[in-house]
Structure formats: structure tokens, C-alpha cells
Protein backbone atom coordinates (compact mmCIF):
# COMPACT_ATOMS: atom_id res chain seq x y z
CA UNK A 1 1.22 -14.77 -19.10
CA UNK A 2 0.58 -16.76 -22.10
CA UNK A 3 1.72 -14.66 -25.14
CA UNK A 4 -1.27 -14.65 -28.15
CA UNK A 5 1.58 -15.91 -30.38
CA UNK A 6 1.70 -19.15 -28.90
CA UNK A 7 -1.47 -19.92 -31.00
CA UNK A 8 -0.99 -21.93 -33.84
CA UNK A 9 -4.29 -20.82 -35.44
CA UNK A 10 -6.15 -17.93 -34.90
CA UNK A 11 -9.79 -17.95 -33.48
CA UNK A 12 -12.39 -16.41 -35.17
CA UNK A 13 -14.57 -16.00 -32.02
CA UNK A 14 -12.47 -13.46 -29.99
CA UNK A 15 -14.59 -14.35 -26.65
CA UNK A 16 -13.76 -17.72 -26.95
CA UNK A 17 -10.23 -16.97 -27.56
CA UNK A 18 -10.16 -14.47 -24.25
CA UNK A 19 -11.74 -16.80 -22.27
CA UNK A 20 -8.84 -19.98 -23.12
CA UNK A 21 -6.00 -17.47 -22.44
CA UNK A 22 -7.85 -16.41 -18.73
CA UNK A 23 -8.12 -20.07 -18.09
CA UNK A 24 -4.79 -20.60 -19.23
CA UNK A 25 -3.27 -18.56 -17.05
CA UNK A 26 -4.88 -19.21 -13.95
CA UNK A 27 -3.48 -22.80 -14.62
CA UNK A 28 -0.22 -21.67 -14.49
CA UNK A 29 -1.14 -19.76 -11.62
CA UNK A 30 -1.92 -22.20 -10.03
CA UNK A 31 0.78 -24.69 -10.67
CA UNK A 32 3.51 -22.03 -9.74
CA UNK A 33 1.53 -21.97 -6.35
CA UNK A 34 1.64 -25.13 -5.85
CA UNK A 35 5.51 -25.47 -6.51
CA UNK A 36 6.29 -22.40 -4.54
CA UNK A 37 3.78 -23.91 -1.65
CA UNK A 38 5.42 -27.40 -1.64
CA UNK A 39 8.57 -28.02 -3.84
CA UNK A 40 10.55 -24.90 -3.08
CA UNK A 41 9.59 -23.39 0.07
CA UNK A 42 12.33 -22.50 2.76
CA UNK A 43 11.81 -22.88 6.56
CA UNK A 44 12.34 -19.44 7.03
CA UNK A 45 11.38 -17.20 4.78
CA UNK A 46 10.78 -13.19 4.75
CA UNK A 47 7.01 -12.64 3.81
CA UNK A 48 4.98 -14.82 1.85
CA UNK A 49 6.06 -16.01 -1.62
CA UNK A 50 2.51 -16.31 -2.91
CA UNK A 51 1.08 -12.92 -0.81
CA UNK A 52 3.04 -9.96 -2.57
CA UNK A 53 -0.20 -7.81 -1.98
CA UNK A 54 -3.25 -7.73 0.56
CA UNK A 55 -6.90 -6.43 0.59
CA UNK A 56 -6.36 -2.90 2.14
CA UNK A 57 -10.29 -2.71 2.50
CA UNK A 58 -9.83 -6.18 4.36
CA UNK A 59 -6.81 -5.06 6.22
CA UNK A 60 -8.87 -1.81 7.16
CA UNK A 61 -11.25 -3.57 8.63
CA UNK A 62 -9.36 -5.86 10.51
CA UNK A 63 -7.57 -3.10 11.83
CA UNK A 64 -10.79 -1.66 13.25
CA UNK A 65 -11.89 -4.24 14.76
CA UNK A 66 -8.35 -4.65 16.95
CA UNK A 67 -9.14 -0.96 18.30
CA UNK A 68 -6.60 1.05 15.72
CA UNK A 69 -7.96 3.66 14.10
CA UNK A 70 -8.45 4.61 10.41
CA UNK A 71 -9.43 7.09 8.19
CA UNK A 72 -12.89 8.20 7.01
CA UNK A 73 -13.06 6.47 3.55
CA UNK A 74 -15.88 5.72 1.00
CA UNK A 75 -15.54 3.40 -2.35
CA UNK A 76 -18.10 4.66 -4.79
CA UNK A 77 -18.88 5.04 -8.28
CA UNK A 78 -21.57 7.62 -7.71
CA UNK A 79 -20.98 11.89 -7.93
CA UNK A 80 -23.62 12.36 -4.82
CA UNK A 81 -22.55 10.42 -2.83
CA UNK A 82 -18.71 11.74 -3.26
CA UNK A 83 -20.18 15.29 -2.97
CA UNK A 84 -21.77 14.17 0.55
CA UNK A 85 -18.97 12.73 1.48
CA UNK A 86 -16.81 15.78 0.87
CA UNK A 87 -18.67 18.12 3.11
CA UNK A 88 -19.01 15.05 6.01
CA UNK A 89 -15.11 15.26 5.64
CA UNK A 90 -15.27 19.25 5.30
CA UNK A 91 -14.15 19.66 2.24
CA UNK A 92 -10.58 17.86 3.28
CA UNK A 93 -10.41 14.48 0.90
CA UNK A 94 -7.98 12.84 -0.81
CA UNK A 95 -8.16 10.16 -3.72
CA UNK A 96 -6.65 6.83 -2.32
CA UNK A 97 -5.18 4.24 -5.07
CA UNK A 98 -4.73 0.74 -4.29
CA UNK A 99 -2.17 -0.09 -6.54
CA UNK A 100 0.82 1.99 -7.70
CA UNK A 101 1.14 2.72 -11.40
CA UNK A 102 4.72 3.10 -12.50
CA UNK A 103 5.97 3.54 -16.67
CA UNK A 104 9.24 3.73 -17.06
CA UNK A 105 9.62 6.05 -20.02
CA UNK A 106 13.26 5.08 -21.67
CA UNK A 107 13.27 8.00 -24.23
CA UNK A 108 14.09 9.96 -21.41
CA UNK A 109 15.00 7.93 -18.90
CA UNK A 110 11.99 8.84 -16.63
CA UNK A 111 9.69 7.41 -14.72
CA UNK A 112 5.47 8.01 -14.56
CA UNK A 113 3.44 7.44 -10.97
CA UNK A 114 0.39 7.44 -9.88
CA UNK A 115 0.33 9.61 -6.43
CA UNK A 116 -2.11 10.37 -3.70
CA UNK A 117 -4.09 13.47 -4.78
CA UNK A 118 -6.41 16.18 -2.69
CA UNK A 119 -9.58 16.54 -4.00
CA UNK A 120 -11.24 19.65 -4.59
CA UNK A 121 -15.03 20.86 -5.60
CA UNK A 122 -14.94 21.76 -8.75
CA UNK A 123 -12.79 18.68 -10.07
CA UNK A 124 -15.74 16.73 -8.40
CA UNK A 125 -18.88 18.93 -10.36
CA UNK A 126 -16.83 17.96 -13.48
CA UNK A 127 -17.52 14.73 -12.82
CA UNK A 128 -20.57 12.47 -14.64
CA UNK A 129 -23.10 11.28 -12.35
CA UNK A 130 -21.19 7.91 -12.37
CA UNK A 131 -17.57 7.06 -13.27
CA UNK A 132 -15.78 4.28 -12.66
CA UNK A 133 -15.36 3.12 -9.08
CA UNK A 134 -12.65 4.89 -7.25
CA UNK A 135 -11.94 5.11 -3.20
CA UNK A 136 -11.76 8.11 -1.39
CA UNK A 137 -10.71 9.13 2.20
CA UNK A 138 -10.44 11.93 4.41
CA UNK A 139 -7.26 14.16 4.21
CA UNK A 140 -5.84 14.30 7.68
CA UNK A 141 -4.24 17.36 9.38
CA UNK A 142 -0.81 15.51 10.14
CA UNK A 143 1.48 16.52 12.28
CA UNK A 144 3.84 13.73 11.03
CA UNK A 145 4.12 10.08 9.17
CA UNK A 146 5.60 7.40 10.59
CA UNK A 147 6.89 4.01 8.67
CA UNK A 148 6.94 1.26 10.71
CA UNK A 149 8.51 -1.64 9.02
CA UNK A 150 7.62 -5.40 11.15
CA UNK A 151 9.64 -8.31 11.86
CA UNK A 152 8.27 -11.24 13.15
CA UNK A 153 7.03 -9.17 16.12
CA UNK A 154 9.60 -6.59 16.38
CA UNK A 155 8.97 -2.95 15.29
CA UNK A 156 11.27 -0.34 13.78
CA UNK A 157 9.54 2.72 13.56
CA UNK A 158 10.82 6.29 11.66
CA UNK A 159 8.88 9.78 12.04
CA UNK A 160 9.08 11.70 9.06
CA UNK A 161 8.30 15.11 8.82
CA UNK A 162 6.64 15.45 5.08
CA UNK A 163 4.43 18.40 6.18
CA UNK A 164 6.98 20.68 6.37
CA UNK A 165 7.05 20.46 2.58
CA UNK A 166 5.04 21.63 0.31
CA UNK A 167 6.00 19.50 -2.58
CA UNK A 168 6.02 16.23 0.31
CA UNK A 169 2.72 17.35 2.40
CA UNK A 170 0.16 14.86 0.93
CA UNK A 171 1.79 12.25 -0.33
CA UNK A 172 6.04 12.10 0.54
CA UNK A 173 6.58 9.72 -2.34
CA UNK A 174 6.82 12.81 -4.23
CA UNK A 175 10.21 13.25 -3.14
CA UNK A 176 12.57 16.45 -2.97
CA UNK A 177 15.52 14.94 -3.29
CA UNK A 178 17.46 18.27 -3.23
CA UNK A 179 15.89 18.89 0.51
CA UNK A 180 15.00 15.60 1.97
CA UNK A 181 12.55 15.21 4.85
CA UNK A 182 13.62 15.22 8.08
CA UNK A 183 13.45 11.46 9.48
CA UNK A 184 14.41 10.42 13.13
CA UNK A 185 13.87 6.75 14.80
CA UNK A 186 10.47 6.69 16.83
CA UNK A 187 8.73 4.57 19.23
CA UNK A 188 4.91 4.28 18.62
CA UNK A 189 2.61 3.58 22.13
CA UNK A 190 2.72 0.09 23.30
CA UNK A 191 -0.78 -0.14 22.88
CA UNK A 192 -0.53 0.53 19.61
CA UNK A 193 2.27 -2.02 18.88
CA UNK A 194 0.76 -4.66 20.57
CA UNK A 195 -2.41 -4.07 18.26
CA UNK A 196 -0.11 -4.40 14.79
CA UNK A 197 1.31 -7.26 16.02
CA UNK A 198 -2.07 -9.20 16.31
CA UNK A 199 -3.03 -7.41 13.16
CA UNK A 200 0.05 -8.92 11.17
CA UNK A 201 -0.75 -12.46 12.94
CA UNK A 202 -4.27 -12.18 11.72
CA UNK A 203 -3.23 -10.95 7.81
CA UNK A 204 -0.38 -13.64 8.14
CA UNK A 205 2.63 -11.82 7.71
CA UNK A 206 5.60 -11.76 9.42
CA UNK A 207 6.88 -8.74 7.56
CA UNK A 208 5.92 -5.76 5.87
CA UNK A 209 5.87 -1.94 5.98
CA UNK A 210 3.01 0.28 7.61
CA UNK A 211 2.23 3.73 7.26
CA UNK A 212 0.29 5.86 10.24
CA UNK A 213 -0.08 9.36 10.72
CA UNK A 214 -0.27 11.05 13.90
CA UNK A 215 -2.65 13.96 14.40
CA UNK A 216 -3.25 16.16 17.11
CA UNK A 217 -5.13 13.76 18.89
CA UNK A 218 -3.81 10.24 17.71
CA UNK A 219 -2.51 7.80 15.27
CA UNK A 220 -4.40 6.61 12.23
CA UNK A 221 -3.07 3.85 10.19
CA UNK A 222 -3.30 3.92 6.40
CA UNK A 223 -2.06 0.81 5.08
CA UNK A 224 0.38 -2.15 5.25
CA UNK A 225 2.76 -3.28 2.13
CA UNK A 226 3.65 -6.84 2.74
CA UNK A 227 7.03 -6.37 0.44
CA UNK A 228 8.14 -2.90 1.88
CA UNK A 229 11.37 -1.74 1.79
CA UNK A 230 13.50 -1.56 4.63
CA UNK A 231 16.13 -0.25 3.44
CA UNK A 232 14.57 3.25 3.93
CA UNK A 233 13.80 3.47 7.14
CA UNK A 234 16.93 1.50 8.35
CA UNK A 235 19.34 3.90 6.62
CA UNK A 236 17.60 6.70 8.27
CA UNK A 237 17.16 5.19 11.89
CA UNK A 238 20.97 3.23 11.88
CA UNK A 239 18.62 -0.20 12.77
CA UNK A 240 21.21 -2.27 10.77
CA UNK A 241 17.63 -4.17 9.59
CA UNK A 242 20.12 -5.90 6.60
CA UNK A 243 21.71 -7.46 9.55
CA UNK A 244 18.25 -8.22 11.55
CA UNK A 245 16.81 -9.78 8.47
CA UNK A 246 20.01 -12.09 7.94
CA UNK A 247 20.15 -13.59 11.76
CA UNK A 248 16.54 -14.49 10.85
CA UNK A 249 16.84 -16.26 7.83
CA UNK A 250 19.23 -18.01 9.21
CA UNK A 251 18.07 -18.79 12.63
């Protein structure tokens, strides 16, 4: 980012000035792109240097398409049409965020997230008729999560068992780290596997970390992070992935 101090005189028209900092930095964006694309770019590499993110609603939709299923979800801005979707999903909803706030507060050496949250009536009647555009899905009735991380084809998949905790039950970021959830190495359908892999082709990546949750009656994927850690479920699952990752680097 260019810093504002970098001017040598200051603008008067604060528009004006917003606008040559935006253009600014997409020029720089775009010449570290090109650099990373061209100059420095391995032959094998782990991910994609210039995708460190993805479209979920694009990546949803994919998914779809390929025959895995997803949850109920609605992007709105509106307070009836939330409220309709809340009783289509039977009162069961959760807010979804894209993007993962984190502060780091060093006064006390903590740290602030932004989690997945259940949704109830009476926060949404507080609402105004509109507020600012937010997506929303349907809670599911899991009977566990499983991370899957992907490698060039090959899947390593982890159950964990966050329902059986309160504190872990919607979202199993919010960890109990004096009673950790139970996780176990898994094998999802080959079906199912067959249908990431062409959904990783299609999103070009060749790694990355998905989350599904199995219900009673099947698997629903939520998302893929294309710069998941491994680390997580190989410790769990003894897939020596440190190893996996290495031989394929250097292949």
C-alpha cells in the first residue's frame, strides 16, 4: 500500500487524492503480478502465488454444478427476505463470513475473531429494514466435520467430532483447548472425491483445505481455503503431509 506520507504536498480535493492512491496501488498490484507470474515463478509450486483467496459464491456454484451438495444460503441486504428465509430453513440459520477478521490485541496479548454465529428471531426483528449486505445459510444438524486438505489429486481427510461440544458445535474454530475434539483419519465416498478433484481442476488449485459436514443423510460442502493448513489435520491423522508436500516440490 502506498503510505499518504509519501505525498510531498497535500491535496486539497480529498476525492482526487483517494482516487491517485487506488490507482496507485493497483499499479503495484499489478507489477508484483507480473514479476511473481514471470520473473520468479518455480516449476513446482504449492498453490498459486497470486490466488491466496477464491469466490466462495463462485466455488459454490461450481460445486453444484459437479453434483456435490451445498447448503441453503441467501446474500441479502433486505430484513424480509432474511425473515423468509429463516422459516424456509426452520428457524435453523447461521451467519456465514467470507473473510476472517483477526486483531491481535498486544496489551494483553490476545487475539479478536470473527466466528460463525446462529441466528435467532429476535436478533433479526432488531434489524432495520435494510443493513448492509451480509450472507446467510442454513445451520445443518451435523453429525460430524470433516477437513479434507488436497494435493495435486490426492486426499487426506480427518472427521472431527465438534458437536459433541458445546463451546465447538457451530463453528470448531472456537477451540477448547483444555478438551480438544476428537479427530480420527477418514475416507470420504469415491464419488465424492472424484467430484473435488474436478472441482479443484476447474478453480485451479492444486492445493487447499475443504470443509464438509456429514448429516444424516449426506455430505454438504462448505468451502475451500486455497492456503489451508495442513499441519492440522496431518498431526491428527499421522499423514506425514510435511513429508508429502516436500517429495512434491521437489519432484
Amino acid at each position: 500500500m502506498i503510505p499518504e506520507s509519501l505525498f510531498s504536498e497535500k491535496n486539497n480535493n480529498s476525492n482526487l487524492e483517494s482516487r491517485l492512491i487506488q490507482s496507485g496501488n493497483r499499479e503495484l498490484e499489478n507489477i508484483n503480478s507480473y514479476d511473481i507470474t514471470y520473473k520468479y515463478k518455480a516449476e513446482t509450486a504449492l498453490g498459486d502465488s497470486l490466488k491466496y483467496d477464491v469466490n466462495k459464491f463462485e466455488v459454490l456454484r461450481i460445486a453444484k454444478e459437479l453434483g456435490i451438495e451445498i447448503p441453503k444460503s441467501i446474500l441479502t441486504n433486505s430484513k424480509s427476505k432474511l425473515i423468509n428465509f429463516f422459516y424456509k430453513c426452520n428457524g435453523e440459520v447461521i451467519s456465514k463470513m467470507h473473510d476472517m477478521l483477526l486483531c491481535d490485541i498486544k496489551e494483553t496479548y490476545s487475539t479478536y475473531a470473527t466466528y460463525t454465529e446462529k441466528i435467532e428471531i429476535n436478533f433479526i426483528n432488531e434489524l432495520p429494514d435494510h443493513f448492509f449486505v451480509a450472507h446467510f445459510q442454513e445451520k445443518l444438524e451435523k453429525i460430524y466435520e470433516v477437513r479434507t486438505f488436497y494435493l495435486d489429486g490426492e486426499l487426506f481427510s480427518m472427521a472431527m467430532f465438534s458437536q459433541k461440544d458445546e463451546r465447538t458445535s457451530i463453528d470448531f474454530r472456537r477451540y477448547n483447548r483444555e478438551n480438544m475434539n476428537r479427530r480420527v483419519p477418514y475416507k470420504l465416498p469415491s464419488v465424492l472425491e472424484n467430484r473435488i478433484r474436478l472441482l479443484m481442476q476447474k478453480i485451479g488449485l492444486n492445493s487447499g483445505s475443504l470443509d464438509i459436514v456429514k448429516t444424516k443423510d449426506s455430505y454438504v460442502f462448505l468451502e475451500v481455503n486455497p492456503i489451508g493448513q495442513f499441519g492440522f489435520v496431518s498431526n491428527a491423522c499421522n499423514y506425514k503431509l510435511h513429508k508429502k508436500i516436500a517429495e512434491y516440490l521437489t519432484q
